[in-house]
Protein backbone atom coordinates (compact mmCIF):
# COMPACT_ATOMS: atom_id res chain seq x y z
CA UNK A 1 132.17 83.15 72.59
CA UNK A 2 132.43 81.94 69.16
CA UNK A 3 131.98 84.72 66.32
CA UNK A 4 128.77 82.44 65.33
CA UNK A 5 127.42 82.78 68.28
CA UNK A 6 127.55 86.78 68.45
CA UNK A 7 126.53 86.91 64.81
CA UNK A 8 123.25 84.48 65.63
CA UNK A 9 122.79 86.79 69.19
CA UNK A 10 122.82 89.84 67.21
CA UNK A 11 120.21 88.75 64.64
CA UNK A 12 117.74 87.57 67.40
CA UNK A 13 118.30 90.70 69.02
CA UNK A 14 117.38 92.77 65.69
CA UNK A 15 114.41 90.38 65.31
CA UNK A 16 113.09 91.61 68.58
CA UNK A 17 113.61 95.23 67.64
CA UNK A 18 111.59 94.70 65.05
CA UNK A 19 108.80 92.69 66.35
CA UNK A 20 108.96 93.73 69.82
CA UNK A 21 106.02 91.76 70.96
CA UNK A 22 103.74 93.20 73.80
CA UNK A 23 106.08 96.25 74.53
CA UNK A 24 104.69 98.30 71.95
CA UNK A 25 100.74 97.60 72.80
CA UNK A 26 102.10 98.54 76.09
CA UNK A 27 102.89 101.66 74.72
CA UNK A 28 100.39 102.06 73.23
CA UNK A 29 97.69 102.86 75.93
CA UNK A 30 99.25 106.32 76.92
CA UNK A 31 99.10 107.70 73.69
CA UNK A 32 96.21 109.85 74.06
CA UNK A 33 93.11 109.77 71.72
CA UNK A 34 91.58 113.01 72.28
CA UNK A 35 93.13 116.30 70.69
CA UNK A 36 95.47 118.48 72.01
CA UNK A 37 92.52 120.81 72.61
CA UNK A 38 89.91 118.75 74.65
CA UNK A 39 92.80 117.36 76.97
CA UNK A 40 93.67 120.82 78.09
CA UNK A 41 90.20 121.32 78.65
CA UNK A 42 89.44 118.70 80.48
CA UNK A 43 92.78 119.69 82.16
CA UNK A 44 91.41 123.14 83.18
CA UNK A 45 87.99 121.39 84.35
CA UNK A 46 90.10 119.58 86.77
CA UNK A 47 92.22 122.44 88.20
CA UNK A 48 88.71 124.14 88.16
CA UNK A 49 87.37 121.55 90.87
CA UNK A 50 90.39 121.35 92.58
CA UNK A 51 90.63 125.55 93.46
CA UNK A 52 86.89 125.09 94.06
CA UNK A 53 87.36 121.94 96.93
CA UNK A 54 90.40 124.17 98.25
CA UNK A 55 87.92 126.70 98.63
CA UNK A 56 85.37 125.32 100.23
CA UNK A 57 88.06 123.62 102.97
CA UNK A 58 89.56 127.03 103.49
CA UNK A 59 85.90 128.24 104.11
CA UNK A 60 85.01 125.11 106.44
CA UNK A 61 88.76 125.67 108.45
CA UNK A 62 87.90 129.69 108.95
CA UNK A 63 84.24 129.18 110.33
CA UNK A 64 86.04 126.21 112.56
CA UNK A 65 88.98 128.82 113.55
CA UNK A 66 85.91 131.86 114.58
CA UNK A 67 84.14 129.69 117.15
């Protein structure tokens, strides 16, 4: 390939690093907007419901098990 080529190659290729079209709006959906705060609370809620549906299955499987 001719050194033109590579040099022209190269500079499209830097274009796109700088502009990188949809890739960053991509991105840009997991970036959370809440605080580091209220997602570990809502975190907790969760973990919260799930030891509390666990619970309740355990109970329904032990008064299944008794009969």
């Amino acid at each position: 390939m001719e050194r033109s080529h590579i040099n022209i190659l190269k500079g499209a290729g830097s274009i796109l690093d700088i502009m990188p079209g949809n890739a960053f709006n991509r991105y840009t959906r997991y970036i959370p907007d809440d605080s580091p705060q209220e997602r570990t609370r809502k975190t907790w809620e969760r973990v919260g419901k799930s030891i509390s549906r666990a619970m309740g299955e355990f109970e329904r499987e032990q008064e299944t098990h008794k009969k």
